[in-house]
C-alpha atoms as a PDB file:
ATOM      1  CA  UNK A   1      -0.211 -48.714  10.273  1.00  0.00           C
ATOM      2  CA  UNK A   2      -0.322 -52.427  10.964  1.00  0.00           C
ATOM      3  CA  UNK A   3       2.848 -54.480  11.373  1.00  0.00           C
ATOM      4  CA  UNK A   4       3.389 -58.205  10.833  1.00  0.00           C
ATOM      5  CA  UNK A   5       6.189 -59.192  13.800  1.00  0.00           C
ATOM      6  CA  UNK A   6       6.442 -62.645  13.582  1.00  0.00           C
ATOM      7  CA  UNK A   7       9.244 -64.418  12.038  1.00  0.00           C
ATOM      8  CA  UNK A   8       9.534 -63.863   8.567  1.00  0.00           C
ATOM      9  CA  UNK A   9       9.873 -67.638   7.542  1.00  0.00           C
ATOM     10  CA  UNK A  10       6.269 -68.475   8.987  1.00  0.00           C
ATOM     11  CA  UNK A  11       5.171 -66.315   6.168  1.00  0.00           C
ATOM     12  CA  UNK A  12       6.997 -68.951   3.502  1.00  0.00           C
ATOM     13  CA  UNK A  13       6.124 -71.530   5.067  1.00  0.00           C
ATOM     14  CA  UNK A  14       2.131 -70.852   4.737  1.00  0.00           C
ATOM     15  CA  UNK A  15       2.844 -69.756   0.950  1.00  0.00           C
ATOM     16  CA  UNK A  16       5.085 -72.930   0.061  1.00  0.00           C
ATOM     17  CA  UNK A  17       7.850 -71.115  -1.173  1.00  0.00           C
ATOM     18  CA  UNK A  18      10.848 -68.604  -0.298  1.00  0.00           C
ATOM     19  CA  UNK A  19       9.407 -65.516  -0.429  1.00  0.00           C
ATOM     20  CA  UNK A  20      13.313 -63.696   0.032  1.00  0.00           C
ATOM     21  CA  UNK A  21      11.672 -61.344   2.724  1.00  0.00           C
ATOM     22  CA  UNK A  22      15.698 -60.974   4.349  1.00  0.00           C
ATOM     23  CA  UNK A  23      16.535 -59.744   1.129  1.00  0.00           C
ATOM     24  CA  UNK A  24      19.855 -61.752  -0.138  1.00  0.00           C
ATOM     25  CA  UNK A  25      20.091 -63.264   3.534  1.00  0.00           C
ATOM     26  CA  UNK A  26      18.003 -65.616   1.811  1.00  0.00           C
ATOM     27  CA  UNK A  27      20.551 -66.861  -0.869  1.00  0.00           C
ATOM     28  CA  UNK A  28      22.832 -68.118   2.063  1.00  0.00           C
ATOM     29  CA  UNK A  29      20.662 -69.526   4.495  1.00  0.00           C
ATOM     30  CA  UNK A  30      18.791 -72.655   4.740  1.00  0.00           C
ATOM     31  CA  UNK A  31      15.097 -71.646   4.457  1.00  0.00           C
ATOM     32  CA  UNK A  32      12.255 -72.807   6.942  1.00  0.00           C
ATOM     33  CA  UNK A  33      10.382 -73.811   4.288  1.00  0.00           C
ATOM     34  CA  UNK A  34      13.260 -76.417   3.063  1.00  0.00           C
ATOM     35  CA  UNK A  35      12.934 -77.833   6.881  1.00  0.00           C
ATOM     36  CA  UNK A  36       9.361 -77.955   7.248  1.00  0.00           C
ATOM     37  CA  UNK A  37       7.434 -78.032   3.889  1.00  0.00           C
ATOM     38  CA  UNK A  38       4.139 -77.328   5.058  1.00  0.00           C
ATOM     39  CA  UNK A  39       2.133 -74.555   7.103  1.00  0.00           C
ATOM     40  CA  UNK A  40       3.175 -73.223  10.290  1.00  0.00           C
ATOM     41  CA  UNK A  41       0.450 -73.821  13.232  1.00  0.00           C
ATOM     42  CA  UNK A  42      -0.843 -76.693  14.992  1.00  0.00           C
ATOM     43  CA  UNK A  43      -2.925 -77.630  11.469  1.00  0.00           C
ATOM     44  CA  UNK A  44      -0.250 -76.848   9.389  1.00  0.00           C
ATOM     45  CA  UNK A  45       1.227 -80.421   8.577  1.00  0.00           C
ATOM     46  CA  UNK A  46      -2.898 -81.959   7.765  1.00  0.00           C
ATOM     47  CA  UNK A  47      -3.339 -79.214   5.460  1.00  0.00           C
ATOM     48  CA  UNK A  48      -1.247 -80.968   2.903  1.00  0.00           C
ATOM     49  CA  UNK A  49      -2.856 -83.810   2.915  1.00  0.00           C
ATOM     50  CA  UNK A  50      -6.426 -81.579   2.129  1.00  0.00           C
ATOM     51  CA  UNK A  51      -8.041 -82.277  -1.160  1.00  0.00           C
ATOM     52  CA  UNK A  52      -7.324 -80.366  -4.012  1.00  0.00           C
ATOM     53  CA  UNK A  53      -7.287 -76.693  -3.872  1.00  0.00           C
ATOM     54  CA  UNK A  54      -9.891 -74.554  -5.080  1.00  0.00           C
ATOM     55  CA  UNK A  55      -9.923 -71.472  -7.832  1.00  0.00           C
ATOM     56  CA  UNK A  56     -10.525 -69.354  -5.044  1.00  0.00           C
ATOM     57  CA  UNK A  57      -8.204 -70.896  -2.568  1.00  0.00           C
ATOM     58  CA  UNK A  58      -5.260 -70.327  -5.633  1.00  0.00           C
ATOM     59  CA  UNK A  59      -6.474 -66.862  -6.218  1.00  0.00           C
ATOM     60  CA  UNK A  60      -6.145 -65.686  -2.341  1.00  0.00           C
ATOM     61  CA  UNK A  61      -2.600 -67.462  -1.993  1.00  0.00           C
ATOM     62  CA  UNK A  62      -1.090 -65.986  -5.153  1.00  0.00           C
ATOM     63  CA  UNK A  63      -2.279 -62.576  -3.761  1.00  0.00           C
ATOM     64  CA  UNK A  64      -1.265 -62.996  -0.224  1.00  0.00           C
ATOM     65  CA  UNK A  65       2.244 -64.207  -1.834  1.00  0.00           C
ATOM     66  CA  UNK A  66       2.574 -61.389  -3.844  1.00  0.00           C
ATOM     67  CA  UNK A  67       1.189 -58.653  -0.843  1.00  0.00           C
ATOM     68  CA  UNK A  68       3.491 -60.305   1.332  1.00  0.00           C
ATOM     69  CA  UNK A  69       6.976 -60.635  -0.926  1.00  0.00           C
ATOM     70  CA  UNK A  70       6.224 -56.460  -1.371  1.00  0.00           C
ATOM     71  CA  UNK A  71       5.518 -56.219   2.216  1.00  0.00           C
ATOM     72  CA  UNK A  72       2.330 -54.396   1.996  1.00  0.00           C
ATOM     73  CA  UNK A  73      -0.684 -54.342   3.977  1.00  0.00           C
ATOM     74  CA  UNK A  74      -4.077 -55.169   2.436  1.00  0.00           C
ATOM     75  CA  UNK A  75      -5.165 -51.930   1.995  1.00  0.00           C
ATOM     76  CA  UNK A  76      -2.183 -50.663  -0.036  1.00  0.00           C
ATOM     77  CA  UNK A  77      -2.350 -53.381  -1.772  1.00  0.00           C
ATOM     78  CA  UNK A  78      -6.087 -52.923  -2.985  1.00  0.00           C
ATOM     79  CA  UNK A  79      -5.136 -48.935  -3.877  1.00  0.00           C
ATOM     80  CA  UNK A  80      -2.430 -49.988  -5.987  1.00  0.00           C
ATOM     81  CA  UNK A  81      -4.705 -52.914  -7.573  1.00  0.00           C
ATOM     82  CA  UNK A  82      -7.384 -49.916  -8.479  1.00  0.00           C
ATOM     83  CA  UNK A  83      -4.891 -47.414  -9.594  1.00  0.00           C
ATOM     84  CA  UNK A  84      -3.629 -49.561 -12.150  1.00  0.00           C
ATOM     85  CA  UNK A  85      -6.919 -51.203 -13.422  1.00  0.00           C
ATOM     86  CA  UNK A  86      -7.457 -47.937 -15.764  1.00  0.00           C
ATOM     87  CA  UNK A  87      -4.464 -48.113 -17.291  1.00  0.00           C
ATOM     88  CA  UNK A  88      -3.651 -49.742 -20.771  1.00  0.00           C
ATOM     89  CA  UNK A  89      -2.180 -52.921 -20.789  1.00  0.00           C
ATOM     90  CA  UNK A  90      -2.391 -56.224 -18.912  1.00  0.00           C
ATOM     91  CA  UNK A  91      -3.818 -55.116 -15.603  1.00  0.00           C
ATOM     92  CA  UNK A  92      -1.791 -57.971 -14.011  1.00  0.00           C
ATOM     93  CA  UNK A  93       1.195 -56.625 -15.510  1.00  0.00           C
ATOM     94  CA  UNK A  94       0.424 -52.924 -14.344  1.00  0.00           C
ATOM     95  CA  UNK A  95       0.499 -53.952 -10.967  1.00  0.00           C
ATOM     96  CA  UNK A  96       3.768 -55.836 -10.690  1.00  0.00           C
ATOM     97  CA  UNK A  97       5.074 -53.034 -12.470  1.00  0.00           C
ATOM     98  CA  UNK A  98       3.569 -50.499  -9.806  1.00  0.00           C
ATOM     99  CA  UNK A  99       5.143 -52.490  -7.228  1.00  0.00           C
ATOM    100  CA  UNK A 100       8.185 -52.869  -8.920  1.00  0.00           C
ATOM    101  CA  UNK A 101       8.341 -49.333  -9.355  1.00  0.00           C
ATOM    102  CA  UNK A 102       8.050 -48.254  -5.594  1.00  0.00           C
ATOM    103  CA  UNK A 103      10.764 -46.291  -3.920  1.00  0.00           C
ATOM    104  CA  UNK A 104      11.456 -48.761  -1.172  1.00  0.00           C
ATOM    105  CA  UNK A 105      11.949 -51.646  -3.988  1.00  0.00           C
ATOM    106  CA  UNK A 106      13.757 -49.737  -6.172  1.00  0.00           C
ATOM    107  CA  UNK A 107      16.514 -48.741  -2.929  1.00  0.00           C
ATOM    108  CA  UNK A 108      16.074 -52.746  -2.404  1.00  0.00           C
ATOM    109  CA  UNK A 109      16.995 -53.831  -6.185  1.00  0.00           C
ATOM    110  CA  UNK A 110      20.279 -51.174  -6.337  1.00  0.00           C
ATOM    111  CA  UNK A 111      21.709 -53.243  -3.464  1.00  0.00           C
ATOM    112  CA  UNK A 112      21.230 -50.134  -1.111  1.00  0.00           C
ATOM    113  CA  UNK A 113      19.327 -52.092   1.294  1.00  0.00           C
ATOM    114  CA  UNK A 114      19.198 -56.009   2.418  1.00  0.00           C
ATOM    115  CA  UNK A 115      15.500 -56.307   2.168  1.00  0.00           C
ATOM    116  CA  UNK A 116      12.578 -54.353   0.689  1.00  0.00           C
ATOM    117  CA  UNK A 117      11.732 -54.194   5.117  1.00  0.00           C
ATOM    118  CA  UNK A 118      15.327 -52.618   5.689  1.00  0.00           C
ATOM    119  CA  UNK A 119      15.035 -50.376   2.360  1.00  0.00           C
ATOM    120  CA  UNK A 120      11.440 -48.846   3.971  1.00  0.00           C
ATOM    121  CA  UNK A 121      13.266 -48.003   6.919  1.00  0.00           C
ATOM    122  CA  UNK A 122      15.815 -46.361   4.930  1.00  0.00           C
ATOM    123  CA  UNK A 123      13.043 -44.064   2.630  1.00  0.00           C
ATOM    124  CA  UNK A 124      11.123 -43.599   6.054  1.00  0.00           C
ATOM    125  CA  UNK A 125      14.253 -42.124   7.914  1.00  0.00           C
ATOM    126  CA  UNK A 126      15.232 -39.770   4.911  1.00  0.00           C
ATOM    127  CA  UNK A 127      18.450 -41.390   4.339  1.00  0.00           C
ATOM    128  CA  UNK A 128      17.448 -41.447   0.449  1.00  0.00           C
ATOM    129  CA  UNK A 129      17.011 -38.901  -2.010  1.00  0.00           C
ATOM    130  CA  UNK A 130      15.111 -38.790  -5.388  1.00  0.00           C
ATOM    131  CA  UNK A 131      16.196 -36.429  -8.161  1.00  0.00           C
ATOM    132  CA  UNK A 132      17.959 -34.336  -5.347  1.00  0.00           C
ATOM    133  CA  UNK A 133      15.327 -34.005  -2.622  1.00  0.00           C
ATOM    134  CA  UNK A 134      14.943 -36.357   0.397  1.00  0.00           C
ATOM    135  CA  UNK A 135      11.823 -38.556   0.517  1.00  0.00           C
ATOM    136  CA  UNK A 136      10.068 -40.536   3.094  1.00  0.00           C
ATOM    137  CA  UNK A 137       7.483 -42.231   1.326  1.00  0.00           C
ATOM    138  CA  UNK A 138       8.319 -45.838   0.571  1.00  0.00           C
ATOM    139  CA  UNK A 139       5.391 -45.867  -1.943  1.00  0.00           C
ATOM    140  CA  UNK A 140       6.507 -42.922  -4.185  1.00  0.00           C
ATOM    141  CA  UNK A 141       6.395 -44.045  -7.748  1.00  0.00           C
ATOM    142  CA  UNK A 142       9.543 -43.564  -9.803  1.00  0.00           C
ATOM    143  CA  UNK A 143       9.894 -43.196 -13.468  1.00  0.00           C
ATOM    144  CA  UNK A 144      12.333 -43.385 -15.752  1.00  0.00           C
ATOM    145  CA  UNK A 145      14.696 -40.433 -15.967  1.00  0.00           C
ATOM    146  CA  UNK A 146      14.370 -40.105 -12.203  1.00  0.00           C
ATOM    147  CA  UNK A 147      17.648 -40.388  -9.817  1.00  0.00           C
ATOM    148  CA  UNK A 148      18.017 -42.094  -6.674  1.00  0.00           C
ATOM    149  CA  UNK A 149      20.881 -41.527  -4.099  1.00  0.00           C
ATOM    150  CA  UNK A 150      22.007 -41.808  -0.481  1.00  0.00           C
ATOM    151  CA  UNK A 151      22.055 -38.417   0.848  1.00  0.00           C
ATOM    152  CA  UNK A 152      25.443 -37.397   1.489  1.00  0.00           C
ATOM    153  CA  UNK A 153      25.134 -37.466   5.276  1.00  0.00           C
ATOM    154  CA  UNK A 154      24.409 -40.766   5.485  1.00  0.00           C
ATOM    155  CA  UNK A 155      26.737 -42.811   2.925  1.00  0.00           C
ATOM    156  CA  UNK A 156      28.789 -43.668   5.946  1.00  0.00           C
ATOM    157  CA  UNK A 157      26.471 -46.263   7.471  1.00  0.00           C
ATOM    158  CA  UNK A 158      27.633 -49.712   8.245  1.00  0.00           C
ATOM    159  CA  UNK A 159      24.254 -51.445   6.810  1.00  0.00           C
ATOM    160  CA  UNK A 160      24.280 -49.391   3.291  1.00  0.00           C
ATOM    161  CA  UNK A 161      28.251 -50.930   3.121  1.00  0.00           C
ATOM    162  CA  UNK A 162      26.905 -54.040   4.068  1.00  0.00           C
ATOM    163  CA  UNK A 163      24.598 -54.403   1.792  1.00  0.00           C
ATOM    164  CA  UNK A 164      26.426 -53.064  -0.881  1.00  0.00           C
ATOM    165  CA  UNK A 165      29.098 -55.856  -0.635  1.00  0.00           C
ATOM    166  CA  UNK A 166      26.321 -58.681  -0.678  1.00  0.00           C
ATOM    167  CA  UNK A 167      24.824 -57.085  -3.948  1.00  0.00           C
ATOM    168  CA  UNK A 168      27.678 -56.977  -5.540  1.00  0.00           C
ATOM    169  CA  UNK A 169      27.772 -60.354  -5.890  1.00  0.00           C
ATOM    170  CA  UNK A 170      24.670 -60.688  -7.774  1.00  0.00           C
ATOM    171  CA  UNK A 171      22.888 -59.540 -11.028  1.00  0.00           C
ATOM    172  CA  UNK A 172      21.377 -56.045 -11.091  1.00  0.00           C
ATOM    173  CA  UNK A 173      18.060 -55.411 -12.407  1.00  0.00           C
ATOM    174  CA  UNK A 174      18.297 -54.117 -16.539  1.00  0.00           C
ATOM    175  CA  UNK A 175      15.902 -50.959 -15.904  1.00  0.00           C
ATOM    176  CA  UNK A 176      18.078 -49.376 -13.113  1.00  0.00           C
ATOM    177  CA  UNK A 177      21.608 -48.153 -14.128  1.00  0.00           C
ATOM    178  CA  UNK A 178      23.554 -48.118 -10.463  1.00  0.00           C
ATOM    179  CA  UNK A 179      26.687 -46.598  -9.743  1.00  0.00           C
ATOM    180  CA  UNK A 180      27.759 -48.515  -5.953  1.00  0.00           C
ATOM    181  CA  UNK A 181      30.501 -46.211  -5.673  1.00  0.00           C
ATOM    182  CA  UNK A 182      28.354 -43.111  -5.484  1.00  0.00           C
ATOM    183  CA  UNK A 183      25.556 -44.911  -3.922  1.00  0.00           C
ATOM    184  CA  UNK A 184      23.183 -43.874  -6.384  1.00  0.00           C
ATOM    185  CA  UNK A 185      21.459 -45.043  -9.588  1.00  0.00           C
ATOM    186  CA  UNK A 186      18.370 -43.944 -12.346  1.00  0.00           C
ATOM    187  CA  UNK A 187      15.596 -45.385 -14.054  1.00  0.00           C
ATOM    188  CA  UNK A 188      16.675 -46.292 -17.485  1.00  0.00           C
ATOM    189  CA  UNK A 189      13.245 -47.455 -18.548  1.00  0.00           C
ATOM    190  CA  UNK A 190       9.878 -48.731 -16.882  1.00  0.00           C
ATOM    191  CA  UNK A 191      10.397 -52.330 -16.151  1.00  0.00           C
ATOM    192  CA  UNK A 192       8.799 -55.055 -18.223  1.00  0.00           C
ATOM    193  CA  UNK A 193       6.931 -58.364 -16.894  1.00  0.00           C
ATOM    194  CA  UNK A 194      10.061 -60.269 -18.357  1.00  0.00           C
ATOM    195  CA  UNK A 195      12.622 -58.549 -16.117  1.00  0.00           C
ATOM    196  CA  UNK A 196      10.391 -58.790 -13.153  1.00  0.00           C
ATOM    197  CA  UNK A 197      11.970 -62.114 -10.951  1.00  0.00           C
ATOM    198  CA  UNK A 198       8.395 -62.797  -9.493  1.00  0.00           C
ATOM    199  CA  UNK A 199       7.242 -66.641  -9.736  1.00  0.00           C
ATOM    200  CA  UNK A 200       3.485 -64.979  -9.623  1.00  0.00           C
ATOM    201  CA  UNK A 201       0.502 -65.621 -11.995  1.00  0.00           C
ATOM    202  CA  UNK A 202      -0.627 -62.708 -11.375  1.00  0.00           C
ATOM    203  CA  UNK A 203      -3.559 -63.285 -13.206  1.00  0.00           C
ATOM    204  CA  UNK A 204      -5.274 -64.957 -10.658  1.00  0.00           C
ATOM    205  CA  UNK A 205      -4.937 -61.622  -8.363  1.00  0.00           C
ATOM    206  CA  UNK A 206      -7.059 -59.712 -10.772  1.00  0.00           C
ATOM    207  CA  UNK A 207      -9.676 -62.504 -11.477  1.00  0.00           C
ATOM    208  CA  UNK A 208      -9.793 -62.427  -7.274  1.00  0.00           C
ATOM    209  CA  UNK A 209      -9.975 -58.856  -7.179  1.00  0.00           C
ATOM    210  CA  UNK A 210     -12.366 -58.940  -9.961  1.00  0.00           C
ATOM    211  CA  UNK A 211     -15.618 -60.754  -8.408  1.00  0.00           C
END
């Protein structure tokens, strides 16, 4: 599978916004995006003084921000934008929901994990368990009823206390109940567009995806 390596704040930078990809690392350090408010690269500092942006040109960046903030490739992306276009609802909606509802963001959103890029490696590792069985696919979809824990072997690493003690200073998400003492938490309900803390129109994805 592909990998991006580069530094994480190039990606803000070219979407104009933090995108929090190191997690709550984020909420205490200055951003690269504060510093240097316009693209990385060589062009990056014209293209703000470009003409207005197009309806395409809005549609690809709100996707890219949205593919990126989730740390998915293209392709996973795309799947996830077809499985949900079937389904009931706001399609837009579906799919922040889908992505909300991955393993590796879920780990992520109980504190477990810095960053949605440190919970994957957790999943991927089989340090986490769903409703008592280890799993190494960050893209499993959970649903509510379904428990998540640390397996018991591994509650004694340094980056799960770590990021524990940074979590608890914030707000947890409504839809997950989390218990940080056992390291382990359940979906109380599928999460709603309102709860989601994306900035995203994500209607402009699906009119992109659309054409």
């Amino acid at each position: 599978m592909s990998r991006y390596v580069e530094a994480n704040c190039k990606l803000c930078r070219r979407e104009g916004t933090k995108l929090f990809l190191k997690g709550s690392r984020c909420l205490t350090e200055k951003c690269a995006v504060e510093k240097r408010a316009y693209a990385p690269g060589q062009h990056g500092q014209a293209s703000g003084r470009r003409r207005k942006a197009s309806q395409y040109s809005r549609q690809l960046r709100e996707k890219q921000k949205v593919k990126r903030i989730y740390g998915l490739t293209e392709q996973q992306f795309r799947n996830t934008f077809k499985r949900v276009v079937g389904e009931p609802g706001r399609t837009g909606e579906n799919l922040l929901i889908a992505l909300e509802s991955r393993l590796d963001n879920v780990v992520y959103r109980m504190g477990l994990a810095s960053s949605r890029k440190a919970a994957r490696q957790l999943v991927r590792h089989r340090h986490v368990e769903v409703n008592g069985r280890p799993v190494d696919v960050p893209s499993y979809q959970l649903r509510p009823g379904d428990e998540i824990r640390i397996t018991q072997a591994s509650r004694e690493l340094d980056v799960i206390a770590a990021s524990l003690e940074l979590a608890s200073k914030g707000q947890p998400v409504s839809w997950v109940s989390v218990d940080r003492g056992a390291m382990s938490g359940k979906i109380v309900e599928r999460p709603t567009r309102d709860v989601i803390p994306i900035a995203a129109e994500e209607q402009l994805i699906v009119e992109l995806y659309s054409k």
